[in-house]
PDB file of N, CA and C in Angstrom:
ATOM      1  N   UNK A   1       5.935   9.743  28.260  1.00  0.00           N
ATOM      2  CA  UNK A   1       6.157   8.509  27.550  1.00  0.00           C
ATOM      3  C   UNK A   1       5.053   8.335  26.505  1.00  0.00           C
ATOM      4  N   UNK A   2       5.330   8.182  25.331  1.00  0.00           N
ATOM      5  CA  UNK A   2       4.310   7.866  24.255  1.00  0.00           C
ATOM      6  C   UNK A   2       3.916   6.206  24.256  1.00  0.00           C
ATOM      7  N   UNK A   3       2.392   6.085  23.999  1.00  0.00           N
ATOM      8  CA  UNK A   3       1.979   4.863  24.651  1.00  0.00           C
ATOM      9  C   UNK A   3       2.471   4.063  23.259  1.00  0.00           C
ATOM     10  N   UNK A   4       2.428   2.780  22.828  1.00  0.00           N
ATOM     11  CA  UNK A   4       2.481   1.909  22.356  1.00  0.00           C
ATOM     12  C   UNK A   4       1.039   1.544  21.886  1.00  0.00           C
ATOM     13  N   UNK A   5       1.285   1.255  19.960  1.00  0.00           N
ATOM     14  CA  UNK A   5      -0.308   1.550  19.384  1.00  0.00           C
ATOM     15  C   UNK A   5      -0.741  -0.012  19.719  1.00  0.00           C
ATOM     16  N   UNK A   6      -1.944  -0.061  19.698  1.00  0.00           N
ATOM     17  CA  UNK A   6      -2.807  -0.815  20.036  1.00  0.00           C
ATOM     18  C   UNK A   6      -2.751  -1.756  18.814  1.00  0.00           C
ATOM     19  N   UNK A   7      -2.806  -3.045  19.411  1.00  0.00           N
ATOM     20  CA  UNK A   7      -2.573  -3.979  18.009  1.00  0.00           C
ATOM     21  C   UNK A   7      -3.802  -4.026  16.884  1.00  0.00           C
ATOM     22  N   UNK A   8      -4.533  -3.639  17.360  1.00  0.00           N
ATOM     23  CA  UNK A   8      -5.949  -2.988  16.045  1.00  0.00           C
ATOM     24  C   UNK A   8      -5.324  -2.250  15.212  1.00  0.00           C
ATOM     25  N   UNK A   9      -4.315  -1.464  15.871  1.00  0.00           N
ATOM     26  CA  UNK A   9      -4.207  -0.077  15.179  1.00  0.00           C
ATOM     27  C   UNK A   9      -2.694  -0.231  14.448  1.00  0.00           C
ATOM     28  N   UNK A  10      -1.925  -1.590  14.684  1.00  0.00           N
ATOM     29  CA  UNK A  10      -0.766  -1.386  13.883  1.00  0.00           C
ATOM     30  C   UNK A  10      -1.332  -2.157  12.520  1.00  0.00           C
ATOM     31  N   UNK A  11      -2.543  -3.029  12.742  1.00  0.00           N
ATOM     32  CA  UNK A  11      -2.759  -3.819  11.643  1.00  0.00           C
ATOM     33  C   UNK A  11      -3.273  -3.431  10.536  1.00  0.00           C
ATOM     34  N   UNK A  12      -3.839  -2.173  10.524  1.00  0.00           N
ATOM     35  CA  UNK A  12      -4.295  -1.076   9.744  1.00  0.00           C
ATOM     36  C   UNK A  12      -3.106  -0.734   8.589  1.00  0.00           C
ATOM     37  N   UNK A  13      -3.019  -0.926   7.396  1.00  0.00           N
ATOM     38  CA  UNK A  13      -2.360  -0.855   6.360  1.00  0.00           C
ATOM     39  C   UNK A  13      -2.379   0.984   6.115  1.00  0.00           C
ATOM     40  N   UNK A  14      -1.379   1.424   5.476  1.00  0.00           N
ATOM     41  CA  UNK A  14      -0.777   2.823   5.814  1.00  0.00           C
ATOM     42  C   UNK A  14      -1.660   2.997   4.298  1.00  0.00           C
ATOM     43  N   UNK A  15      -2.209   4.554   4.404  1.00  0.00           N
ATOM     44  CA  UNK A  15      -3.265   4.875   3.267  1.00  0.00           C
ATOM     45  C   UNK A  15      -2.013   4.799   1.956  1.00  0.00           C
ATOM     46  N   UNK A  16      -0.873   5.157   2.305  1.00  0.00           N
ATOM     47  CA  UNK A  16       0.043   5.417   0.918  1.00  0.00           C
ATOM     48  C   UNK A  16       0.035   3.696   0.388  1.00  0.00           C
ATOM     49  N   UNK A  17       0.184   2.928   1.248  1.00  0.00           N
ATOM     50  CA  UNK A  17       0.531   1.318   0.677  1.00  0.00           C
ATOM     51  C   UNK A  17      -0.915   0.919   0.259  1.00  0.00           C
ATOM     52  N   UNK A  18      -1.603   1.953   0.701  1.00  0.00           N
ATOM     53  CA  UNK A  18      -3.138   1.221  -0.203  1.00  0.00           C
ATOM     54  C   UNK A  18      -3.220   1.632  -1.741  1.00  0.00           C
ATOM     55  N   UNK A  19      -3.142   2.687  -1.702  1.00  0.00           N
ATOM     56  CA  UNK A  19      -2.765   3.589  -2.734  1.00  0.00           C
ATOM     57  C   UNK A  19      -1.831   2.746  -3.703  1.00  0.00           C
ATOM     58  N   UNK A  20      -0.887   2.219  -3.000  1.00  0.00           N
ATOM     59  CA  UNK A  20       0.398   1.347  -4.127  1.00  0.00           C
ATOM     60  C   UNK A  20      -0.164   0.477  -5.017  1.00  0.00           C
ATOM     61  N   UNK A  21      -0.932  -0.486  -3.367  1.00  0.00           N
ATOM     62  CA  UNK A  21      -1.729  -1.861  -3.873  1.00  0.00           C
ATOM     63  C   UNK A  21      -2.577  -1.228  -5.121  1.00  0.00           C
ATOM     64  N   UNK A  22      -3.716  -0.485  -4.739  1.00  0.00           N
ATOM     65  CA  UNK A  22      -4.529  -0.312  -5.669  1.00  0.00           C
ATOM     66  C   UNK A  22      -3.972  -0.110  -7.436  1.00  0.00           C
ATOM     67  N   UNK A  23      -3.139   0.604  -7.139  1.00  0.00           N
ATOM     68  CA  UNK A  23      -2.439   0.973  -8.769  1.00  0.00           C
ATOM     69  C   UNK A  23      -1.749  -0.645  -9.164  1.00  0.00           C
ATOM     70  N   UNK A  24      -1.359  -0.972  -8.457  1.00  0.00           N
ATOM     71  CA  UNK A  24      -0.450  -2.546  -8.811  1.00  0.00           C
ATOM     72  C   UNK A  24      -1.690  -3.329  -9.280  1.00  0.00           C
ATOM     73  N   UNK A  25      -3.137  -3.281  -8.697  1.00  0.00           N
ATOM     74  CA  UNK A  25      -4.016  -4.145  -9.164  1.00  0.00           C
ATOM     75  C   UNK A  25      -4.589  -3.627 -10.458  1.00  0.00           C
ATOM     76  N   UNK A  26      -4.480  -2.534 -10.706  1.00  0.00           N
ATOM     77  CA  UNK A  26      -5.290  -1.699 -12.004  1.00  0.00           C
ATOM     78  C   UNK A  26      -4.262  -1.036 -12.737  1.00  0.00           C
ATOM     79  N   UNK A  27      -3.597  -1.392 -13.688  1.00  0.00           N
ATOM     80  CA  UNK A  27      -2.992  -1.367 -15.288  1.00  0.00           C
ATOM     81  C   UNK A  27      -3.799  -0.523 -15.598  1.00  0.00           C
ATOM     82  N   UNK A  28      -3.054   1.012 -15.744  1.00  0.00           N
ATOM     83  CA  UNK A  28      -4.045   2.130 -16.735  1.00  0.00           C
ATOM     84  C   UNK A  28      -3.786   2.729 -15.656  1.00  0.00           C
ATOM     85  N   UNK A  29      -4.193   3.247 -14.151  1.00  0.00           N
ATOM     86  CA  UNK A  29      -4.331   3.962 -13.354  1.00  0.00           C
ATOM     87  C   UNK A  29      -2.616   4.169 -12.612  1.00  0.00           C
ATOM     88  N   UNK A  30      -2.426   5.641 -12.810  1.00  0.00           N
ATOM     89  CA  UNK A  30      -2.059   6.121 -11.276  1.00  0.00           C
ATOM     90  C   UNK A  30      -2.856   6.370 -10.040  1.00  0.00           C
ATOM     91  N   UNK A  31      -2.070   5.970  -8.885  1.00  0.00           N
ATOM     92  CA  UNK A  31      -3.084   6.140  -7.829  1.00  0.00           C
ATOM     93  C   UNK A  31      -1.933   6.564  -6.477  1.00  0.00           C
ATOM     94  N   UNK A  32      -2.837   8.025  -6.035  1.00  0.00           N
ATOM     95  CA  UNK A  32      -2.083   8.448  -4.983  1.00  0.00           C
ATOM     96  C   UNK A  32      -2.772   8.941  -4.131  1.00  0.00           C
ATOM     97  N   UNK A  33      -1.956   8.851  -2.524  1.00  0.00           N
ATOM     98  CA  UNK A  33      -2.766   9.593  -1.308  1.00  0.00           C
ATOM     99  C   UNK A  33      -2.178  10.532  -0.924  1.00  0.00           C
ATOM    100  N   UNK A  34      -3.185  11.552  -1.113  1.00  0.00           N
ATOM    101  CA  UNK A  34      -2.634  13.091  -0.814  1.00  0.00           C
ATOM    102  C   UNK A  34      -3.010  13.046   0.712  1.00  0.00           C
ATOM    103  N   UNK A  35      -2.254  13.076   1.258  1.00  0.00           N
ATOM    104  CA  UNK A  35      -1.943  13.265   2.384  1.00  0.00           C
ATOM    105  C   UNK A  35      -2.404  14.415   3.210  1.00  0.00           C
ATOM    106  N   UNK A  36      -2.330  15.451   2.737  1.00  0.00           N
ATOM    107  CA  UNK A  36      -2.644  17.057   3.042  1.00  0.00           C
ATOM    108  C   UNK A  36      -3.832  17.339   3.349  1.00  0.00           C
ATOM    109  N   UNK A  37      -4.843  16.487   2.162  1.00  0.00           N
ATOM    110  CA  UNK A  37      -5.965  16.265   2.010  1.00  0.00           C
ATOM    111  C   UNK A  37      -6.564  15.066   2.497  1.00  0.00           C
ATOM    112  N   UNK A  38      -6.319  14.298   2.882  1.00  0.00           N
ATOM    113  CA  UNK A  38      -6.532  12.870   3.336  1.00  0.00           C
ATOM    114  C   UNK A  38      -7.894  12.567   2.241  1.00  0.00           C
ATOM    115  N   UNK A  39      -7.416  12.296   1.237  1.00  0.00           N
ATOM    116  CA  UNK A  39      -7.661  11.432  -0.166  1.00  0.00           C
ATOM    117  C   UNK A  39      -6.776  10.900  -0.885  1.00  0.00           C
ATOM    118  N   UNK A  40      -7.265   9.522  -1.456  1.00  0.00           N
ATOM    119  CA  UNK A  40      -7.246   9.126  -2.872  1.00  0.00           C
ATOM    120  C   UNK A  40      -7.154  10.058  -3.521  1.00  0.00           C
ATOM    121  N   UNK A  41      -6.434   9.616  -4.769  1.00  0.00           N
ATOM    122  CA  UNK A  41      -6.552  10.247  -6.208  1.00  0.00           C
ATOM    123  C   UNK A  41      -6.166   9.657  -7.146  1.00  0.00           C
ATOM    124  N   UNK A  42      -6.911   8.918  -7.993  1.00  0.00           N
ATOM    125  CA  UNK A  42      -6.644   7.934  -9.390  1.00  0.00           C
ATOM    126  C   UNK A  42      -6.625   8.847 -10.597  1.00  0.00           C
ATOM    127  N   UNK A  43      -5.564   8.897 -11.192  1.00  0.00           N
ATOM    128  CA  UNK A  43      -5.651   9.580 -12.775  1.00  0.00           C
ATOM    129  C   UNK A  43      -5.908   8.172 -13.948  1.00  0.00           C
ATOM    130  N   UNK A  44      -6.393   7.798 -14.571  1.00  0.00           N
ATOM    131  CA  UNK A  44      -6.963   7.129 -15.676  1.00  0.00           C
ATOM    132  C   UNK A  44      -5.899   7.802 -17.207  1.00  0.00           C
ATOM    133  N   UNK A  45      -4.937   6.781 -16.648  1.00  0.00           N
ATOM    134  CA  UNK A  45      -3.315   7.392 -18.035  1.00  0.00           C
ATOM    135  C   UNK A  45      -4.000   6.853 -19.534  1.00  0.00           C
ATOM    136  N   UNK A  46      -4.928   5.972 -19.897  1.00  0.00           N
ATOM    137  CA  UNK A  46      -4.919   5.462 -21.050  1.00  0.00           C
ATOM    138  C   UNK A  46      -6.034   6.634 -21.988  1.00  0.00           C
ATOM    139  N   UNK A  47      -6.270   7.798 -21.316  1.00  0.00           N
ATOM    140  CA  UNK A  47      -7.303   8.958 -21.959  1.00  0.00           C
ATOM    141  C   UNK A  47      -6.505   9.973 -21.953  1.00  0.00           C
ATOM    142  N   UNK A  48      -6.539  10.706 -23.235  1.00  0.00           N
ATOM    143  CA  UNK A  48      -5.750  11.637 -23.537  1.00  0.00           C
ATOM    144  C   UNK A  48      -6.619  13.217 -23.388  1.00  0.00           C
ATOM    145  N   UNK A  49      -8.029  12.643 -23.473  1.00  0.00           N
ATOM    146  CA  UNK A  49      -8.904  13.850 -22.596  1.00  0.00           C
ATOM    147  C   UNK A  49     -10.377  13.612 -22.019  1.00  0.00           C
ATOM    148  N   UNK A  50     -10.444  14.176 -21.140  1.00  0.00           N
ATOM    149  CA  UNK A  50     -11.166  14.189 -19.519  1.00  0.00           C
ATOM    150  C   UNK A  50     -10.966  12.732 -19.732  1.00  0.00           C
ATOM    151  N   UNK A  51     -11.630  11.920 -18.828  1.00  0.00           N
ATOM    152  CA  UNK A  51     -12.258  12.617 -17.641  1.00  0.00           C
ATOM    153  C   UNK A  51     -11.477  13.403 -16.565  1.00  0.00           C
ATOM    154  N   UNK A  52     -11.291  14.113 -15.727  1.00  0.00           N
ATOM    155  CA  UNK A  52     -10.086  14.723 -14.796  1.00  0.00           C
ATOM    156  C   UNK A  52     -10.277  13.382 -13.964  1.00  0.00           C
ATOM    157  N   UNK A  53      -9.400  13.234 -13.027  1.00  0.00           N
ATOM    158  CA  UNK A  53      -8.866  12.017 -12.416  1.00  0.00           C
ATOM    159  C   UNK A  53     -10.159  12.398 -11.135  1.00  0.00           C
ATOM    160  N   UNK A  54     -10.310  10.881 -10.508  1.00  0.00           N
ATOM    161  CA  UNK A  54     -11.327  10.910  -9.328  1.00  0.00           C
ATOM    162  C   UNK A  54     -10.585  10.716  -7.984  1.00  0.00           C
ATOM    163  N   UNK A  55     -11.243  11.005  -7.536  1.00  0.00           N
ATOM    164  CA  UNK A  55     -10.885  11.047  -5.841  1.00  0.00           C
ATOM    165  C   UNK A  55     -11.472  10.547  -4.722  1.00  0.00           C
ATOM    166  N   UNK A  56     -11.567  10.369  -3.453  1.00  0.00           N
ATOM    167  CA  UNK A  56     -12.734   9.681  -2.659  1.00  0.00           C
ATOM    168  C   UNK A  56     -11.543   9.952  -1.460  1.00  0.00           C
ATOM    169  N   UNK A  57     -12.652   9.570   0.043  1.00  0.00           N
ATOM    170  CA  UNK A  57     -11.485   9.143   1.172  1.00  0.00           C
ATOM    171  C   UNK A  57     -11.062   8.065   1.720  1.00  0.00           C
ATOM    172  N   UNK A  58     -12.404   7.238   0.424  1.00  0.00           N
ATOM    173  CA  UNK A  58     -11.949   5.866   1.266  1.00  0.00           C
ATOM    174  C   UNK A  58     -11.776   5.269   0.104  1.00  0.00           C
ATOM    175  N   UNK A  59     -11.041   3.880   0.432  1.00  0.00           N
ATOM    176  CA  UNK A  59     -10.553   3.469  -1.280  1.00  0.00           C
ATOM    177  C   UNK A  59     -11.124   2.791  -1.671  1.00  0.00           C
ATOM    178  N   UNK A  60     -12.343   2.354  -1.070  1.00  0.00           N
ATOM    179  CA  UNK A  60     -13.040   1.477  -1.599  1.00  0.00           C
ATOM    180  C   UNK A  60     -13.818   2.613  -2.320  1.00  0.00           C
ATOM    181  N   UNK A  61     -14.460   3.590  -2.308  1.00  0.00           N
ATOM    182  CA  UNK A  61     -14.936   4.758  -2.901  1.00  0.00           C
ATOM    183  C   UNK A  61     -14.452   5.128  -4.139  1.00  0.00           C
ATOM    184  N   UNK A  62     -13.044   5.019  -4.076  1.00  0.00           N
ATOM    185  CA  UNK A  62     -11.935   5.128  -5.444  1.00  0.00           C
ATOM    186  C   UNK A  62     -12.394   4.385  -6.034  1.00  0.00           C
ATOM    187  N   UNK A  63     -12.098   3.293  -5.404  1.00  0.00           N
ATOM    188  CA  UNK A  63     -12.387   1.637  -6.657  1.00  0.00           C
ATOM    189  C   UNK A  63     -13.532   1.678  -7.136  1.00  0.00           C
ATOM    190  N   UNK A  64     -14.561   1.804  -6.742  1.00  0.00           N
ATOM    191  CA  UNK A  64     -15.911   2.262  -7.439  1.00  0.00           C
ATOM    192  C   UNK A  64     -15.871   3.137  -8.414  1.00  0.00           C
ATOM    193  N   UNK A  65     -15.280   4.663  -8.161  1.00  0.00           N
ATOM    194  CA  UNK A  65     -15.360   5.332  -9.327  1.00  0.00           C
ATOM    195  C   UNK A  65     -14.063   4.927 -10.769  1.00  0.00           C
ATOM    196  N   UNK A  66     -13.423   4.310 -10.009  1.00  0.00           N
ATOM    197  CA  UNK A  66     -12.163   4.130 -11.045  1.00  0.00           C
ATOM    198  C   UNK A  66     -13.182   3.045 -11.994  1.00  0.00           C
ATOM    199  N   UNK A  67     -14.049   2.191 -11.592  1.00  0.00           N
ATOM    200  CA  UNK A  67     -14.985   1.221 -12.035  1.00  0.00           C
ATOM    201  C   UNK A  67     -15.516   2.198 -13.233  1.00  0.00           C
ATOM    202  N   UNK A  68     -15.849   3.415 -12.468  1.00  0.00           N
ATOM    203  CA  UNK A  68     -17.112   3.822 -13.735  1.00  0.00           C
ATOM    204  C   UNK A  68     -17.005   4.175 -14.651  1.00  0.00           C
ATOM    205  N   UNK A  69     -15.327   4.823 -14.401  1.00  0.00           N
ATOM    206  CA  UNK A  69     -14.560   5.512 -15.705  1.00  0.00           C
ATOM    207  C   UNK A  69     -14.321   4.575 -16.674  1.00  0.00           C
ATOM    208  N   UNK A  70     -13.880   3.352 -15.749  1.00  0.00           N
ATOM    209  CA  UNK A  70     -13.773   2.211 -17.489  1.00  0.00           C
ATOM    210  C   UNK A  70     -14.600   1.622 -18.237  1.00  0.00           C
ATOM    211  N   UNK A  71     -15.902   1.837 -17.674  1.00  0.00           N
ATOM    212  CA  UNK A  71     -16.993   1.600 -18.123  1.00  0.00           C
ATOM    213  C   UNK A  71     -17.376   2.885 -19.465  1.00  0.00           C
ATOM    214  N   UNK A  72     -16.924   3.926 -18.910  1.00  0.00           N
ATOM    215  CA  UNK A  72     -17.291   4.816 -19.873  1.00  0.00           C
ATOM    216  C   UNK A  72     -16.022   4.724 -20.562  1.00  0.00           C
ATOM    217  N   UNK A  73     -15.024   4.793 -20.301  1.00  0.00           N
ATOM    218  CA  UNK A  73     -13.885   4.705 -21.204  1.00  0.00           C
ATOM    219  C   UNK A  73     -12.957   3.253 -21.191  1.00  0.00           C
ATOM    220  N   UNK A  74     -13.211   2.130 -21.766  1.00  0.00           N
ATOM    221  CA  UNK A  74     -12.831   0.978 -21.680  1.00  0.00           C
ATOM    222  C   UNK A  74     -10.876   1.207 -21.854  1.00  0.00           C
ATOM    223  N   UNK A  75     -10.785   0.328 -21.401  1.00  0.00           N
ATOM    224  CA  UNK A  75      -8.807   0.041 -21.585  1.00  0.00           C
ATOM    225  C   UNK A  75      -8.614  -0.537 -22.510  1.00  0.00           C
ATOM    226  N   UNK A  76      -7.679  -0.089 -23.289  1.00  0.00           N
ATOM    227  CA  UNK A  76      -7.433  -0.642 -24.795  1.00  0.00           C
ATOM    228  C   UNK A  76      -5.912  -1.580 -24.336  1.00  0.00           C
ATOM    229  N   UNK A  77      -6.300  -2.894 -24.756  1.00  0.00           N
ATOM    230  CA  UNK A  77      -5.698  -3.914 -24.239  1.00  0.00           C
ATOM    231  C   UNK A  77      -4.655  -4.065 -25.441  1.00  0.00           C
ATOM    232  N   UNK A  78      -3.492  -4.817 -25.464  1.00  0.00           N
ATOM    233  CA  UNK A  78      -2.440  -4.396 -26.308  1.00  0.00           C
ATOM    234  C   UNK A  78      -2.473  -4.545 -27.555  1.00  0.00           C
ATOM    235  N   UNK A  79      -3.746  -5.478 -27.890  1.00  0.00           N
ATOM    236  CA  UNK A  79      -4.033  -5.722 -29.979  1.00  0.00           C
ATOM    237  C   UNK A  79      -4.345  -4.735 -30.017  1.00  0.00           C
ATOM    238  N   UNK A  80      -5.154  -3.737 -29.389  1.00  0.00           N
ATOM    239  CA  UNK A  80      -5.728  -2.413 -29.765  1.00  0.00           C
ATOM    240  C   UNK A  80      -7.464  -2.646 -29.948  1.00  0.00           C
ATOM    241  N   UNK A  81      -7.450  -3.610 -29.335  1.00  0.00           N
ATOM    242  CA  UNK A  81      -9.024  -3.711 -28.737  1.00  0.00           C
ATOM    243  C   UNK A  81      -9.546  -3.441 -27.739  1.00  0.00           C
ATOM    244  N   UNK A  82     -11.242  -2.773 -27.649  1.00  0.00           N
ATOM    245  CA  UNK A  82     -11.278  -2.175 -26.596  1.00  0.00           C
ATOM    246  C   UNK A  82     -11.493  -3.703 -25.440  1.00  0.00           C
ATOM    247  N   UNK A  83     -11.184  -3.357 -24.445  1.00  0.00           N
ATOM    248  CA  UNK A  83     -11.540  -4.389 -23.345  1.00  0.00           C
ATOM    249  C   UNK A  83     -13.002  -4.716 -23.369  1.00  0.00           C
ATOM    250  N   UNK A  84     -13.557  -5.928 -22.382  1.00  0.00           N
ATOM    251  CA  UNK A  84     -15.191  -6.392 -22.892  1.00  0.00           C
ATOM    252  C   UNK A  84     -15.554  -5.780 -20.985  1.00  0.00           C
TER     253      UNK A  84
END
């Protein structure tokens, strides 16, 4: 008989629906969990070259680096200004 998960453990949000959330909160980014690998992976769509996309295992790790990339490469908001 397979036990029944522990209510700690159903409340735990599934890494792919974090992955969703995260991209739904950040305009500019794809964001996916490779599974295979048990990582994140954010590609940064508004750069047409480098940075290569970042990765982490935890997503708060992502969100940090996805931070740094826009810092170095700001999001060009729809007048065609860079973001502040």
């Amino acid at each position: 008989m397979t036990p029944l998960p522990h209510s700690a453990d159903a409340a735990l949000p599934l890494p792919a629906d974090v992955a969703r959330e995260l991209e739904g909160r950040h305009p500019g980014w794809v964001v996916l969990w490779r599974c295979w690998a048990c990582r994140y992976w954010a590609f940064p769509c508004w750069i047409t070259t480098g940075p290569e996309p970042v990765e982490a295992r935890h997503a708060d790790d992502l969100l940090t680096l996805m931070r740094q990339v826009e810092v170095q490469h700001p999001i060009l908001r729809r007048s065609g200004q860079h973001a502040d």
